[in-house]
Protein backbone atom coordinates (compact mmCIF):
# COMPACT_ATOMS: atom_id res chain seq x y z
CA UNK A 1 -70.34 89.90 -157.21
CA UNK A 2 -72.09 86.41 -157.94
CA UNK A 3 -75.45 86.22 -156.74
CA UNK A 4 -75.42 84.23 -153.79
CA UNK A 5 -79.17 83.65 -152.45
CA UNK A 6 -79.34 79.55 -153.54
CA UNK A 7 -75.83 79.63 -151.56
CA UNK A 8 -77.54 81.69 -148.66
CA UNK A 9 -80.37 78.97 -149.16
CA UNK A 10 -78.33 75.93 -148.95
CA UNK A 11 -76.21 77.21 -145.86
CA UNK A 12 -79.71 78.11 -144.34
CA UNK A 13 -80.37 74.77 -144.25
CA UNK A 14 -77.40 73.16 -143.04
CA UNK A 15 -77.99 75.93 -140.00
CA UNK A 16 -80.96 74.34 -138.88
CA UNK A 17 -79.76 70.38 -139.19
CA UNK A 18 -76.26 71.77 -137.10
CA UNK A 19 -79.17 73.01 -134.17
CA UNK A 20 -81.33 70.02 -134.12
CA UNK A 21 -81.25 66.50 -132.36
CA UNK A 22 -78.56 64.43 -132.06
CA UNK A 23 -74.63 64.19 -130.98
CA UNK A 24 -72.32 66.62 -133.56
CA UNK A 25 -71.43 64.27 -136.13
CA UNK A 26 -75.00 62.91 -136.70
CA UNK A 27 -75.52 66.86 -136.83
CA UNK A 28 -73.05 67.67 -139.38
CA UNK A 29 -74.11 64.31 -141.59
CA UNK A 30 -77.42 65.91 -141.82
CA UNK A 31 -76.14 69.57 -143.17
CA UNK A 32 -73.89 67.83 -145.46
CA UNK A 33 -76.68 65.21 -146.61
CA UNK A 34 -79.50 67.90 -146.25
CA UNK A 35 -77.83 70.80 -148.53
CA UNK A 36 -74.03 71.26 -148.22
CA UNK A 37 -73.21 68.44 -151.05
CA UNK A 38 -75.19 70.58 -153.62
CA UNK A 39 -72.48 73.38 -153.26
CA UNK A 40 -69.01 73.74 -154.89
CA UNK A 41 -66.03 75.92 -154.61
CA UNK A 42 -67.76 78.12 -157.38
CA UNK A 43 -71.04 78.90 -155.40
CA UNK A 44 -68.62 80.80 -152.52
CA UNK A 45 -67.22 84.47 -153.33
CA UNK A 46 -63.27 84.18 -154.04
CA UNK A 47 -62.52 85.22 -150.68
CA UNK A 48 -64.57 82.37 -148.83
CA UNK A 49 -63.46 79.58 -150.81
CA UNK A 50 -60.60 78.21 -148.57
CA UNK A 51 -63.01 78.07 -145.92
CA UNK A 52 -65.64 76.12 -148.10
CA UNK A 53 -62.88 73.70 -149.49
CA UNK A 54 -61.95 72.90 -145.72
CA UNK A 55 -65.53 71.68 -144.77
CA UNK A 56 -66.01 69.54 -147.89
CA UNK A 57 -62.53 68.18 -147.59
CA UNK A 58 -63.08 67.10 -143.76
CA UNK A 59 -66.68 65.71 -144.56
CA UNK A 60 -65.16 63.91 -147.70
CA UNK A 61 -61.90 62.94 -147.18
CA UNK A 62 -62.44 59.60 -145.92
CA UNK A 63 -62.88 56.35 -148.85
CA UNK A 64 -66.35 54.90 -148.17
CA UNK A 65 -66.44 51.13 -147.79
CA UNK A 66 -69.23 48.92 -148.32
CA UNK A 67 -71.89 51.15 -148.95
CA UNK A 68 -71.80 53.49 -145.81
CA UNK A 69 -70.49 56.60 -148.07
CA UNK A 70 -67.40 59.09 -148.22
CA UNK A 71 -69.47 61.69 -146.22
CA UNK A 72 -70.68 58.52 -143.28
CA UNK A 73 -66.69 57.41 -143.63
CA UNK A 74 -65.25 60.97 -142.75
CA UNK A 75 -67.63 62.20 -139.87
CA UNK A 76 -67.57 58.78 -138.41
CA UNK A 77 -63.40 59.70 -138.52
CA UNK A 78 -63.97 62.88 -136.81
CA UNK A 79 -63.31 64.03 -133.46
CA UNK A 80 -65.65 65.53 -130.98
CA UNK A 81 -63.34 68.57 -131.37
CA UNK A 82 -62.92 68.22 -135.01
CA UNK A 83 -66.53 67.98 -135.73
CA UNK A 84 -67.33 71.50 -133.76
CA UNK A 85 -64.78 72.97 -135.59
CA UNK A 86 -66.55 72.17 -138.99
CA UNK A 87 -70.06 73.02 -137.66
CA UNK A 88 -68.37 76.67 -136.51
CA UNK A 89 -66.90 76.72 -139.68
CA UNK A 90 -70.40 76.23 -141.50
CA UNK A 91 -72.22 78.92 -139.10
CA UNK A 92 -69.50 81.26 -139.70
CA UNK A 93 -69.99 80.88 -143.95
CA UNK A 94 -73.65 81.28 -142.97
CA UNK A 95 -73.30 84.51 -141.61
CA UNK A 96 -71.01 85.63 -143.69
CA UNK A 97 -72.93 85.01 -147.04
CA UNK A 98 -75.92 85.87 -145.46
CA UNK A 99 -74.28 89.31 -145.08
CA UNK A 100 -73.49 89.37 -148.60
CA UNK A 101 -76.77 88.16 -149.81
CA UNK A 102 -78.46 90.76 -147.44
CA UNK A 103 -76.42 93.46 -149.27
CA UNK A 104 -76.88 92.63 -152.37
CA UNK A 105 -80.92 92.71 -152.14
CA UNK A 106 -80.31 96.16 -150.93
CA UNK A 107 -78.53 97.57 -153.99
């Protein structure tokens, strides 16, 4: 297994910006600003990698124009509904590598 503490860090932080101030989407623009656009596909164990790839493909998928950004194009695109899906999705990779990484300082 891949150590996954600066994953368990990163996800920690995203966490806390998903709690704070504002409506969802200015919510989930901080996690992805704050910590989430440091990760890739190869920072996730294999079997939490689809659920990775979804949240940076939803906060990404959007082309930027002018100079507002891919991640400020796709969240502004979002649903209500759409962005609570992605912030569940986020809390539930939380947990889960926190699990992991939890496990892992135990052996």
């Amino acid at each position: 297994m891949n150590d996954v503490s600066y994953t368990d860090e990163k996800l920690y932080i995203a966490t806390h910006c998903l709690v704070g101030d504002g409506d969802i989407k200015d919510r989930l623009y901080n996690a992805y600003i704050s910590s989430l656009h440091v990760l890739t596909k190869n920072d996730f164990p294999e079997h939490l990698r689809q659920d990775y790839l979804y949240v940076e493909s939803m906060l990404t998928k959007v082309e930027a124009t002018g100079d507002e950004g891919n991640a400020t194009a796709s969240i502004n695109a979002l649903t209500d509904e759409e962005a609570v899906k992605i912030a569940e999705k986020i809390l539930d990779l939380a947990f889960d590598i926190a699990e992991i990484n939890a496990s892992d300082a135990q052996d």
